[in-house]
PDB file of N, CA and C in Angstrom:
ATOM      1  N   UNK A   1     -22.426  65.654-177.701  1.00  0.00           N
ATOM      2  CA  UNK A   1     -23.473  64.729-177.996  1.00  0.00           C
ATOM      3  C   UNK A   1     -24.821  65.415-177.728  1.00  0.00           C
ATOM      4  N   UNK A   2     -25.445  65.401-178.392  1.00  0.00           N
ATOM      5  CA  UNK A   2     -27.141  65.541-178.823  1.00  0.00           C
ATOM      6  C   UNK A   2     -28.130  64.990-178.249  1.00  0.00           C
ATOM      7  N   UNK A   3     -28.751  64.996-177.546  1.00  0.00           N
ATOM      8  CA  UNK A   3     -30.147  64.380-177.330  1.00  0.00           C
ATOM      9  C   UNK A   3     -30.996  64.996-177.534  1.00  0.00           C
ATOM     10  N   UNK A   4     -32.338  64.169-177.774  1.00  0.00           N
ATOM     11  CA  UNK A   4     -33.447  63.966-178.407  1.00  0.00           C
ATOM     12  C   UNK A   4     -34.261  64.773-177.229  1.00  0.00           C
ATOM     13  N   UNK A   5     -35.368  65.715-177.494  1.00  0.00           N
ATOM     14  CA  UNK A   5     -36.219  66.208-176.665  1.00  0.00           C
ATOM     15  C   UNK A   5     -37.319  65.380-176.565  1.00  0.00           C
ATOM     16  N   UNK A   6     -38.221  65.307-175.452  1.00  0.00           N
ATOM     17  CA  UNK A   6     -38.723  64.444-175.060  1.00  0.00           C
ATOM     18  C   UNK A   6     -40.400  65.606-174.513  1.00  0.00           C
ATOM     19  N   UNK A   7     -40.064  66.517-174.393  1.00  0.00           N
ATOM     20  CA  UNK A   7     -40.666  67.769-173.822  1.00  0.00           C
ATOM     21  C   UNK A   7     -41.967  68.420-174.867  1.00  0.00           C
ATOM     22  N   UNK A   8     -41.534  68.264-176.571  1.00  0.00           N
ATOM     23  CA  UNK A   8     -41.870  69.116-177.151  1.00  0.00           C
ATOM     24  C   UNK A   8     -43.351  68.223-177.741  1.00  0.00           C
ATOM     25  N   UNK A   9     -44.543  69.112-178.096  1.00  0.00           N
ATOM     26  CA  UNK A   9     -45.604  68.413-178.102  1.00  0.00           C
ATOM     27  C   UNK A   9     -45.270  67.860-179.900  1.00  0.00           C
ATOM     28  N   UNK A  10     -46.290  67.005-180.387  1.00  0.00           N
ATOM     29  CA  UNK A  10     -45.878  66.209-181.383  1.00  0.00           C
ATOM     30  C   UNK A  10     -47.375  66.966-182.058  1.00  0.00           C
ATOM     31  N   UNK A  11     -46.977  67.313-183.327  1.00  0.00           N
ATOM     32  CA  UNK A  11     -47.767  68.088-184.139  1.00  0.00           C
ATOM     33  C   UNK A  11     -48.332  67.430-185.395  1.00  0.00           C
ATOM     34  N   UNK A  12     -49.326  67.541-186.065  1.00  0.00           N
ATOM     35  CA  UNK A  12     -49.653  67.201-187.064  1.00  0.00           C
ATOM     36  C   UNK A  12     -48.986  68.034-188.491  1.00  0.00           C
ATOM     37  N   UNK A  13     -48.430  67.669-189.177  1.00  0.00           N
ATOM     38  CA  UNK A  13     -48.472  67.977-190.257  1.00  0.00           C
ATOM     39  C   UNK A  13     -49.868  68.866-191.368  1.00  0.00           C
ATOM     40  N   UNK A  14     -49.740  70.229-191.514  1.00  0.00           N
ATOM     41  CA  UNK A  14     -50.921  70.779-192.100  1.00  0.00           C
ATOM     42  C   UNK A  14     -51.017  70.515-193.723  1.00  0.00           C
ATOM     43  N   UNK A  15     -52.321  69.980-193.858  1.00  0.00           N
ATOM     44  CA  UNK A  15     -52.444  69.939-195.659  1.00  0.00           C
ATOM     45  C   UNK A  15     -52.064  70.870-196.416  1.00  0.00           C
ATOM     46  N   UNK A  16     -51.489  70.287-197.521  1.00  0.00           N
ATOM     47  CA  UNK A  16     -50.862  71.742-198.464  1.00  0.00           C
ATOM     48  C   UNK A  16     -51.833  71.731-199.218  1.00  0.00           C
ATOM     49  N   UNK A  17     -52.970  72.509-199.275  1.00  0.00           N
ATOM     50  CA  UNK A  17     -53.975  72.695-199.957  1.00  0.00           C
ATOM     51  C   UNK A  17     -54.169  74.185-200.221  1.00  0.00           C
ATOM     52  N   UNK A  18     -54.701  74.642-201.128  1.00  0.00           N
ATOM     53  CA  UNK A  18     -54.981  76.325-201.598  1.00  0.00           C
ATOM     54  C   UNK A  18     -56.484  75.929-202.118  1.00  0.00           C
ATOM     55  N   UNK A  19     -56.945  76.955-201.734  1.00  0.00           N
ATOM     56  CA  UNK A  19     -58.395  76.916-202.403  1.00  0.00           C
ATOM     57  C   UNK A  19     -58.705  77.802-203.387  1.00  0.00           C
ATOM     58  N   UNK A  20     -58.665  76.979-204.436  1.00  0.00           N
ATOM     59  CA  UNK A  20     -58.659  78.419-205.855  1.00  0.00           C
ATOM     60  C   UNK A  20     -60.121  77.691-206.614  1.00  0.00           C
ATOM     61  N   UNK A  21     -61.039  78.646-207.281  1.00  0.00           N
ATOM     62  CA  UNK A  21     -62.271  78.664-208.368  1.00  0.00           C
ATOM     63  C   UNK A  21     -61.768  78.359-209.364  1.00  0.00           C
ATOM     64  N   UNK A  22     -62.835  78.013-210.477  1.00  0.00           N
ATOM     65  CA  UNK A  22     -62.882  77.688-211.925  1.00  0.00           C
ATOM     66  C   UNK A  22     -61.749  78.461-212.336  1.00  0.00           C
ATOM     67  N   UNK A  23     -62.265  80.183-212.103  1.00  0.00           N
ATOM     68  CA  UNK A  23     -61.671  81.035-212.909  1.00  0.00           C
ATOM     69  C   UNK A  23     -60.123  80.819-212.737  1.00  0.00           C
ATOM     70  N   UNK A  24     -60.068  80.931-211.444  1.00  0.00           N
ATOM     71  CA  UNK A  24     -58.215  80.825-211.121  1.00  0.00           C
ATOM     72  C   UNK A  24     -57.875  79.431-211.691  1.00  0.00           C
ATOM     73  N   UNK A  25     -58.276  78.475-211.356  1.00  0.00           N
ATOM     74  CA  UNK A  25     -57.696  77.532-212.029  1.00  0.00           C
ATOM     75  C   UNK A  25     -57.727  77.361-213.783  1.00  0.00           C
ATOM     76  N   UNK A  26     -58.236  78.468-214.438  1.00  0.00           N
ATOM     77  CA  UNK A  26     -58.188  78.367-215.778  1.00  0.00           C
ATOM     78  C   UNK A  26     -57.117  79.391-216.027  1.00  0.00           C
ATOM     79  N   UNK A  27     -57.149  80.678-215.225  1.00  0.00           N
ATOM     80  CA  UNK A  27     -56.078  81.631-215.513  1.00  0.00           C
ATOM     81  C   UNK A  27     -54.678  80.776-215.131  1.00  0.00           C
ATOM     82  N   UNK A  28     -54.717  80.095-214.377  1.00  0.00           N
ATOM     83  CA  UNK A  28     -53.282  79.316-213.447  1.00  0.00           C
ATOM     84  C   UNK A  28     -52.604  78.522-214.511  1.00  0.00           C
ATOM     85  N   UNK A  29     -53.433  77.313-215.208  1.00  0.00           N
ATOM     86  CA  UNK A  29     -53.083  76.606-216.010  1.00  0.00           C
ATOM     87  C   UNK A  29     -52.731  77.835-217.314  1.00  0.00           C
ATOM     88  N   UNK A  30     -53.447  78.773-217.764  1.00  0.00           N
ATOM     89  CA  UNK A  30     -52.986  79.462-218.892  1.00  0.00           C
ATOM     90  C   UNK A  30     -51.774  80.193-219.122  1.00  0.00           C
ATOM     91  N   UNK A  31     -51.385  80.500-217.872  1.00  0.00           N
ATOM     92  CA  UNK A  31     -50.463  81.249-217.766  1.00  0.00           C
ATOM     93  C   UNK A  31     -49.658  80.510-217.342  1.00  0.00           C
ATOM     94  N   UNK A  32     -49.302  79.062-216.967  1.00  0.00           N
ATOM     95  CA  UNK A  32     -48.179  78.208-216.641  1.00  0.00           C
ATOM     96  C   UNK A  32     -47.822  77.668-218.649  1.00  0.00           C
ATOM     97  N   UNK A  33     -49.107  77.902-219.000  1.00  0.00           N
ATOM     98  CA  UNK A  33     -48.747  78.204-220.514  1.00  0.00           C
ATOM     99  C   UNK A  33     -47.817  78.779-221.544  1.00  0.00           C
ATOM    100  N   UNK A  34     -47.847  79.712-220.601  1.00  0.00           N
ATOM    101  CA  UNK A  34     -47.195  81.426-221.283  1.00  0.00           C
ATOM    102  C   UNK A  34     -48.386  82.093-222.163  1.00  0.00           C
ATOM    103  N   UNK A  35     -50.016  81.910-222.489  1.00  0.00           N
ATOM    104  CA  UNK A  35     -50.429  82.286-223.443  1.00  0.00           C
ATOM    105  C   UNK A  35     -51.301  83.432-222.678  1.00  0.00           C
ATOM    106  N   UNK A  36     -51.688  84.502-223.095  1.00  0.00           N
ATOM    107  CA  UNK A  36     -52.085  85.541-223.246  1.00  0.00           C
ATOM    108  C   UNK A  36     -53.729  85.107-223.113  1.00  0.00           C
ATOM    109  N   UNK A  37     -54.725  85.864-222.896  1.00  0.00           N
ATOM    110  CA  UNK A  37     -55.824  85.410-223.111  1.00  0.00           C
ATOM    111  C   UNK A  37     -56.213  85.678-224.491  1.00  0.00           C
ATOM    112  N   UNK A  38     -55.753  86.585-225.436  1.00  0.00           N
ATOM    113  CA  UNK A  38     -56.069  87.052-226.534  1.00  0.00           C
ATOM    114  C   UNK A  38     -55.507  85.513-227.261  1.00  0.00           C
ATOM    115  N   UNK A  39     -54.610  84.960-226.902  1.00  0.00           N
ATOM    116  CA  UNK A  39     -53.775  83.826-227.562  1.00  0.00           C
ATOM    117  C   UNK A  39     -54.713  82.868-227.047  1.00  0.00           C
ATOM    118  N   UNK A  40     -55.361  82.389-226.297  1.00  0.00           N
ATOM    119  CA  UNK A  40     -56.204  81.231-226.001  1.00  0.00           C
ATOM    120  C   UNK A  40     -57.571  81.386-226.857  1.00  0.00           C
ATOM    121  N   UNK A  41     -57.878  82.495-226.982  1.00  0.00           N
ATOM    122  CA  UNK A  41     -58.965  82.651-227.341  1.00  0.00           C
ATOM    123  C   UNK A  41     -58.732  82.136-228.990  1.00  0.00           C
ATOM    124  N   UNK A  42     -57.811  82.741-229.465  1.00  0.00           N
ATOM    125  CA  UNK A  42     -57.840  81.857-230.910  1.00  0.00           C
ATOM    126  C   UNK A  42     -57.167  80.581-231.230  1.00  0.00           C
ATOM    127  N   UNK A  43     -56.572  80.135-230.039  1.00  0.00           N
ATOM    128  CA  UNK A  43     -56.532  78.877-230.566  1.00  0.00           C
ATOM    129  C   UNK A  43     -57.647  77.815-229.901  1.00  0.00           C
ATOM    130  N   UNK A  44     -58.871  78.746-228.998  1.00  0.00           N
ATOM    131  CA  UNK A  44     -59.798  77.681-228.929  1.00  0.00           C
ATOM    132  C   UNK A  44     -60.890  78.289-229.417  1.00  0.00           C
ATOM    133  N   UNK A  45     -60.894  79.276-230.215  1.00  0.00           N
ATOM    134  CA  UNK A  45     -62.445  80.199-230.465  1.00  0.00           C
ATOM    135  C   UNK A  45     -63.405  80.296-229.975  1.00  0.00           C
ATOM    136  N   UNK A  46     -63.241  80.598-228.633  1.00  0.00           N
ATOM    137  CA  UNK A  46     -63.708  81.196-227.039  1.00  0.00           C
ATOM    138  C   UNK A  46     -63.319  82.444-227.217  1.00  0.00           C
ATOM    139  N   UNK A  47     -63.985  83.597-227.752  1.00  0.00           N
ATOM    140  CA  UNK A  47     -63.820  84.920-227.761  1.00  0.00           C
ATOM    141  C   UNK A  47     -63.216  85.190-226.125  1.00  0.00           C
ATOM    142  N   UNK A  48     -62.029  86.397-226.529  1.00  0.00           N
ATOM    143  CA  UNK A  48     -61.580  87.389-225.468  1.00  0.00           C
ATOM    144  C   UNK A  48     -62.256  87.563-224.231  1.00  0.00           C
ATOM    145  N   UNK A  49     -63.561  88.305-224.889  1.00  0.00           N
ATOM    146  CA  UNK A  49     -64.100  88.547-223.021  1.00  0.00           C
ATOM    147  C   UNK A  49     -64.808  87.313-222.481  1.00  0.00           C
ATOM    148  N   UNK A  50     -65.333  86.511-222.887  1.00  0.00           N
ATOM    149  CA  UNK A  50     -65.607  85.550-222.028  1.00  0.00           C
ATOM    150  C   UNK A  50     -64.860  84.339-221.741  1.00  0.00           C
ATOM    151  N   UNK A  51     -63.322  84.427-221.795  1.00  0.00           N
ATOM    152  CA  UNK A  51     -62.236  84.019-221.335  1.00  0.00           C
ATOM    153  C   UNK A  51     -61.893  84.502-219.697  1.00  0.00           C
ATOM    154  N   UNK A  52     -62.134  86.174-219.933  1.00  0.00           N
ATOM    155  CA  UNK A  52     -61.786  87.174-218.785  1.00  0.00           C
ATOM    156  C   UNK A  52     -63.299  87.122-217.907  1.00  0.00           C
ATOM    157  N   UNK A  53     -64.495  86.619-218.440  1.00  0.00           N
ATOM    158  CA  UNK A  53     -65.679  86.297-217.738  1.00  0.00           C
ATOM    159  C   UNK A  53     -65.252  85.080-216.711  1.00  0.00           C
ATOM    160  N   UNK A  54     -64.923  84.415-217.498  1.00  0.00           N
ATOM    161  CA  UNK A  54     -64.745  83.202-216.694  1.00  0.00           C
ATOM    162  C   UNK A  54     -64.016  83.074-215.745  1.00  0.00           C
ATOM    163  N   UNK A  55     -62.498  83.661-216.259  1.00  0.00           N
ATOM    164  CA  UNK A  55     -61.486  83.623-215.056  1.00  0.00           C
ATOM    165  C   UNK A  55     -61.843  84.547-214.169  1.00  0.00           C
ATOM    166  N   UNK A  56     -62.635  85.264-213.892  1.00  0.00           N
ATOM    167  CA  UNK A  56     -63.257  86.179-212.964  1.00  0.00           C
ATOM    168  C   UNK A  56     -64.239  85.980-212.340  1.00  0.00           C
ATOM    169  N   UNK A  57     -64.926  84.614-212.976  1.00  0.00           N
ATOM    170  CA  UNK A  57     -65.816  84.231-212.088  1.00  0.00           C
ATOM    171  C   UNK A  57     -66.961  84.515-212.164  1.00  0.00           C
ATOM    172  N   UNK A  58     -66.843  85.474-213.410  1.00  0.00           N
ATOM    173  CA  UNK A  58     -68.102  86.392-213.611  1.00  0.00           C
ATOM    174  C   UNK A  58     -69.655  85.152-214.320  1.00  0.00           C
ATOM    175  N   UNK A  59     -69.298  84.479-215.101  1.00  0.00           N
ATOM    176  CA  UNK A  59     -70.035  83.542-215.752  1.00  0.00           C
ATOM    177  C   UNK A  59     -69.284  81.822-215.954  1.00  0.00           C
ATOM    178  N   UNK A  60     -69.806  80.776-215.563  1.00  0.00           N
ATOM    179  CA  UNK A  60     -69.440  79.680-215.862  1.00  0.00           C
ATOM    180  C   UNK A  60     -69.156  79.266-216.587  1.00  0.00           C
ATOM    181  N   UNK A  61     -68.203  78.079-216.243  1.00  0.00           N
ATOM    182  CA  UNK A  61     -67.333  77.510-217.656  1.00  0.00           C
ATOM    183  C   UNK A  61     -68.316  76.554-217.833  1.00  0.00           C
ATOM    184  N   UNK A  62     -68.550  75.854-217.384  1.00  0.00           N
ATOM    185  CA  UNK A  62     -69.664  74.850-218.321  1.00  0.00           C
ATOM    186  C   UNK A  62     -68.734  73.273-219.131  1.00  0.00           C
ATOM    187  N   UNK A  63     -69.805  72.423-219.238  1.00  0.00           N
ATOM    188  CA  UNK A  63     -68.877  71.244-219.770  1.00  0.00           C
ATOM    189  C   UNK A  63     -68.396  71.285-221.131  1.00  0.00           C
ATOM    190  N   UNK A  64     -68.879  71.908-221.559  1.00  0.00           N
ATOM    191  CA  UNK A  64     -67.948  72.150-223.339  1.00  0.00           C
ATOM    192  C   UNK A  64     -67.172  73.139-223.634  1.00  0.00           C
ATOM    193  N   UNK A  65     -67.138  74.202-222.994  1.00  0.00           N
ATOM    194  CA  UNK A  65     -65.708  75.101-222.744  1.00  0.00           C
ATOM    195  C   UNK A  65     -64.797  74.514-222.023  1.00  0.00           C
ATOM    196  N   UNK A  66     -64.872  73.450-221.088  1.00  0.00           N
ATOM    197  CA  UNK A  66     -64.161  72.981-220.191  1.00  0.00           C
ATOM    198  C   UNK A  66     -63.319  71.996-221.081  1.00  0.00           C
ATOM    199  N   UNK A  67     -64.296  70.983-221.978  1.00  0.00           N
ATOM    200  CA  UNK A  67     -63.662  70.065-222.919  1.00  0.00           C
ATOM    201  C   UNK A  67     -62.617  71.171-223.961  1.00  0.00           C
ATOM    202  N   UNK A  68     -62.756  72.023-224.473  1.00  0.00           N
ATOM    203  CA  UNK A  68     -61.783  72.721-224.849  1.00  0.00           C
ATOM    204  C   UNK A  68     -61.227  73.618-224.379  1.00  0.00           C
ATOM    205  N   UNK A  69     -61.223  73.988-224.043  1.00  0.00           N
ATOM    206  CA  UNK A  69     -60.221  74.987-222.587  1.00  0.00           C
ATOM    207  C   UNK A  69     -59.385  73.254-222.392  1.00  0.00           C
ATOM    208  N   UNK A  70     -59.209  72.511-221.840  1.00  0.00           N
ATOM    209  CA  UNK A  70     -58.535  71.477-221.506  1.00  0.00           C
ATOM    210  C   UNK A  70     -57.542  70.585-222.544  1.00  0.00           C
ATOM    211  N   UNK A  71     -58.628  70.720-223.779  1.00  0.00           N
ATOM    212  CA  UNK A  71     -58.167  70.293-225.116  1.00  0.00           C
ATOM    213  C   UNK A  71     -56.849  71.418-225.281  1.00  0.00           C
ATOM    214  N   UNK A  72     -56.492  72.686-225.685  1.00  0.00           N
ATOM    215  CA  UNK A  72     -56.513  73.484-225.336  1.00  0.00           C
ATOM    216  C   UNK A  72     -54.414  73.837-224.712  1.00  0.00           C
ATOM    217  N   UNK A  73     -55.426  73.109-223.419  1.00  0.00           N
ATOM    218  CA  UNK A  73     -54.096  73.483-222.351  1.00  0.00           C
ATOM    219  C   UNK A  73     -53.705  72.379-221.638  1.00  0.00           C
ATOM    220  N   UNK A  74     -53.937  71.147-222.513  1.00  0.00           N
ATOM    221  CA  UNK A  74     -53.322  69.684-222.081  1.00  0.00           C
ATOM    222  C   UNK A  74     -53.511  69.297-220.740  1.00  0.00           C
ATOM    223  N   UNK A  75     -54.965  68.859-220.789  1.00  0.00           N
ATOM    224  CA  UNK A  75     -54.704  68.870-219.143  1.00  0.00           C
ATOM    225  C   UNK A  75     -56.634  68.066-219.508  1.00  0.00           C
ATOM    226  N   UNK A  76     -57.256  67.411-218.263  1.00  0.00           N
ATOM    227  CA  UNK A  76     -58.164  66.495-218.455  1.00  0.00           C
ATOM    228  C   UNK A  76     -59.345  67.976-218.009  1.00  0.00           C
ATOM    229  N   UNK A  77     -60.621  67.720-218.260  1.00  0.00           N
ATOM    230  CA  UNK A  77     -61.505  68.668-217.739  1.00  0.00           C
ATOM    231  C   UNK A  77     -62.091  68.548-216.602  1.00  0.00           C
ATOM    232  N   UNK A  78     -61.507  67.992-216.138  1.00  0.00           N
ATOM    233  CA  UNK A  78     -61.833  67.678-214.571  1.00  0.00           C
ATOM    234  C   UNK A  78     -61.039  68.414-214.135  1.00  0.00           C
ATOM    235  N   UNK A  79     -59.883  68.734-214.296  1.00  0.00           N
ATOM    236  CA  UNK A  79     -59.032  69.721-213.505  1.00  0.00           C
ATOM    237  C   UNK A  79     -59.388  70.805-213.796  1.00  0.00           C
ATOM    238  N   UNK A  80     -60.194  71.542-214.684  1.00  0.00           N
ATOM    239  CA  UNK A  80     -60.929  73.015-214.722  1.00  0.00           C
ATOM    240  C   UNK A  80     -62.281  72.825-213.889  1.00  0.00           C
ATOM    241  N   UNK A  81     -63.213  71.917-214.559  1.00  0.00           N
ATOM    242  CA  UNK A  81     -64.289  71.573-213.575  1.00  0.00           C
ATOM    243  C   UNK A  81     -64.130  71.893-212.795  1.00  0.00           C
ATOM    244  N   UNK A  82     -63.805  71.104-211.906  1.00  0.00           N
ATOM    245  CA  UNK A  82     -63.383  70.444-210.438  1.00  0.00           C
ATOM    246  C   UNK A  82     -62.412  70.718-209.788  1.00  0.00           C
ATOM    247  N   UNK A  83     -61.637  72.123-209.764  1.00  0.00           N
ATOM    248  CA  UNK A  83     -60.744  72.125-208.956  1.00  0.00           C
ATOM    249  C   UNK A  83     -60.241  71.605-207.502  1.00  0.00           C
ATOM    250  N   UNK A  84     -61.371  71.857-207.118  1.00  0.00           N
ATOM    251  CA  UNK A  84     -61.095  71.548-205.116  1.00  0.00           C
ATOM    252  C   UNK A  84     -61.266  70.061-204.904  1.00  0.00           C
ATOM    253  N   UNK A  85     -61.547  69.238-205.997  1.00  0.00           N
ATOM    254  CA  UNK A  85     -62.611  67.928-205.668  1.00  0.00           C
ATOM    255  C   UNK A  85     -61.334  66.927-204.951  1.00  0.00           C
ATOM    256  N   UNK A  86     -61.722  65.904-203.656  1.00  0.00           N
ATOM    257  CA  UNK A  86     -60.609  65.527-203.748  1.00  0.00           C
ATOM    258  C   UNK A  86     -61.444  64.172-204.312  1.00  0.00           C
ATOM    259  N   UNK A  87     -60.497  63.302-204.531  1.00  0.00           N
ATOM    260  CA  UNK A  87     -61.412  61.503-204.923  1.00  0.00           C
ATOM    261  C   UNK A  87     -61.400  60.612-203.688  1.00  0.00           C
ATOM    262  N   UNK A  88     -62.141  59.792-203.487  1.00  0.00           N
ATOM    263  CA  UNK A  88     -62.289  58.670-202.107  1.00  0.00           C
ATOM    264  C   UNK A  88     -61.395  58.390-202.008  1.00  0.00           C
ATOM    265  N   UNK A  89     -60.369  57.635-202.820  1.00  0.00           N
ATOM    266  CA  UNK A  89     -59.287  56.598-202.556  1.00  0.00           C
ATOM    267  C   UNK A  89     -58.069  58.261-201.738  1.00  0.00           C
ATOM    268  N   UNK A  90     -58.162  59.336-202.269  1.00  0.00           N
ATOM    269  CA  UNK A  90     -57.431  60.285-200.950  1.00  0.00           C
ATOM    270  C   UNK A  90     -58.097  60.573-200.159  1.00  0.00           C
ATOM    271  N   UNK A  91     -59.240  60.786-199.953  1.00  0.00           N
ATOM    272  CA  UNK A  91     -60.025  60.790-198.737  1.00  0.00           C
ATOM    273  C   UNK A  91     -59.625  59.575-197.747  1.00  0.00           C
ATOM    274  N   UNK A  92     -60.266  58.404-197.928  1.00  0.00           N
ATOM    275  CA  UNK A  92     -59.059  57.085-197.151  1.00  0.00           C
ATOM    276  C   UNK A  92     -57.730  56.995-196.907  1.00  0.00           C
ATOM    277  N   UNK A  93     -57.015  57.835-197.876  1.00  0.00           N
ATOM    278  CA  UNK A  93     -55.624  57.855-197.505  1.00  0.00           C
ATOM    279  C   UNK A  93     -55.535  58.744-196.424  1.00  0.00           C
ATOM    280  N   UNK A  94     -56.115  59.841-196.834  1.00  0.00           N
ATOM    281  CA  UNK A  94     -55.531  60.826-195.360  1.00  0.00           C
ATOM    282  C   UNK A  94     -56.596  60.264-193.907  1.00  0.00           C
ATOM    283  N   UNK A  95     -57.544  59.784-193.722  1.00  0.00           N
ATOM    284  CA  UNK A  95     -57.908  59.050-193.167  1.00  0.00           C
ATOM    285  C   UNK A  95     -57.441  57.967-192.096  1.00  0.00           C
ATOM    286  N   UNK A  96     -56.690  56.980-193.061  1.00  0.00           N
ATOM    287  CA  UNK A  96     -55.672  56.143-192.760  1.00  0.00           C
ATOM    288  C   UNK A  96     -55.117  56.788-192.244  1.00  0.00           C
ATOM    289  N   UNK A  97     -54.201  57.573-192.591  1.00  0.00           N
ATOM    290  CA  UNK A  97     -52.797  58.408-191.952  1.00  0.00           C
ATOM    291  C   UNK A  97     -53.100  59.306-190.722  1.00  0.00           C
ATOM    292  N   UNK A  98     -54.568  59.617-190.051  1.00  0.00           N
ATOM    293  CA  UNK A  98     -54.810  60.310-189.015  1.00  0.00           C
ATOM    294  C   UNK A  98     -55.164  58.723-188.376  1.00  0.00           C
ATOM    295  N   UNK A  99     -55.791  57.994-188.673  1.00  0.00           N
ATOM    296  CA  UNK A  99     -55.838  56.760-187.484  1.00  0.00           C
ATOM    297  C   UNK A  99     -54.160  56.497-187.037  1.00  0.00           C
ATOM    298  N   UNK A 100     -53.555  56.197-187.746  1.00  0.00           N
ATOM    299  CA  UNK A 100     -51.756  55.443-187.941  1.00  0.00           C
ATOM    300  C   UNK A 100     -51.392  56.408-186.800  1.00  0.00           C
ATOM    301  N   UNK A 101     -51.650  57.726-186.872  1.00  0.00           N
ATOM    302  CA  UNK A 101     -51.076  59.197-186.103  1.00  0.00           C
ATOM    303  C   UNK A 101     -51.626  59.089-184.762  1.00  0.00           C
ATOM    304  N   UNK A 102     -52.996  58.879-184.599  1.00  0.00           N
ATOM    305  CA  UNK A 102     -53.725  58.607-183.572  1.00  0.00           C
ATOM    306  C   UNK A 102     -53.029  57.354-182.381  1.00  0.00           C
ATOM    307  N   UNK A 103     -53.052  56.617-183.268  1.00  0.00           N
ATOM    308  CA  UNK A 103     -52.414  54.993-182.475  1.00  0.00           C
ATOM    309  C   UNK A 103     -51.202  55.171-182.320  1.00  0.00           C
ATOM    310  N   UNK A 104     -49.939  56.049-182.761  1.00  0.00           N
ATOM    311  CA  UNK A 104     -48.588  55.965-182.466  1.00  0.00           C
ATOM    312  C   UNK A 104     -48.876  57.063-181.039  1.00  0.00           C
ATOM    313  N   UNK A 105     -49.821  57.890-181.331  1.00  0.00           N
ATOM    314  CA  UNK A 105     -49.860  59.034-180.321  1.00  0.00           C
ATOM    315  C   UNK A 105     -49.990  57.808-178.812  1.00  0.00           C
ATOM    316  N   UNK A 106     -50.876  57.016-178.671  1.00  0.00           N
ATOM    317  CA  UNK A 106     -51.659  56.321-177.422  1.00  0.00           C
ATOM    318  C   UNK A 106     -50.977  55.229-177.042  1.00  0.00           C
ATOM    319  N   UNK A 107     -49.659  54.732-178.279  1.00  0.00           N
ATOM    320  CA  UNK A 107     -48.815  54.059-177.871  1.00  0.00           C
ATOM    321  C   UNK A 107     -47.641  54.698-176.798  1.00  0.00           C
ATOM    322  N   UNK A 108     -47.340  55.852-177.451  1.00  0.00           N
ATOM    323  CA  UNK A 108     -46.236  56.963-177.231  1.00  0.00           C
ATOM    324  C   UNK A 108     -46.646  57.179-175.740  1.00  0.00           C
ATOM    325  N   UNK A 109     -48.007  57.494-175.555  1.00  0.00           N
ATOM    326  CA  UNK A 109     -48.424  58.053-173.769  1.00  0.00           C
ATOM    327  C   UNK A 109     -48.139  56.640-172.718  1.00  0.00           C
ATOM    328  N   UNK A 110     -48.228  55.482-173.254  1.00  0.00           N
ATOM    329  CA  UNK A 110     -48.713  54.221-173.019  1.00  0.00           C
ATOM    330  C   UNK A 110     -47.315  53.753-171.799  1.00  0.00           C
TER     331      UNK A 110
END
């Protein structure tokens, strides 16, 4: 029979978050694609190198490459935009879930 440790400190769970740029998040989505940059470029007529500008970070995508780049690679332009952005309603959630964590902790010592 098994018992439960009582000893070991109680940990938070770490966010699974990665912090990736425009560029990576345009190369990420393209290549979960399978398409080539030479292949994006003609099916959105966004010449070659400023495909490889962008995903490099070198020059901005901007809101109308973004609308097609997205058009594109099925996906809304907010997710090229905006990679890192989170929205309020998850901001409150994880929020919530550190108060909930907090109060089981002060019950637990109690």
């Amino acid at each position: 029979m098994t018992t439960k440790r009582t000893d070991m400190p109680v940990f938070k769970p770490a966010k699974k978050r990665v912090e990736v740029s425009v560029g990576e998040t345009l190369r990420i989505l393209r290549e979960l694609q399978e398409l080539s940059q030479g292949q994006l470029a003609e099916i959105t007529g966004i010449p070659q190198p400023t495909i490889s500008a962008i995903e490099n970070d070198r020059i901005n995508l901007g809101v109308e490459r973004a609308k097609i780049f997205a058009t594109a690679l099925q996906c809304h332009p907010a997710v090229l935009a905006f990679p890192g952005w989170e929205s309020p309603s998850q901001k409150q959630t994880s929020n919530q879930r550190q108060i909930k964590n907090t109060f089981k902790e002060q019950i637990a010592r109690a």
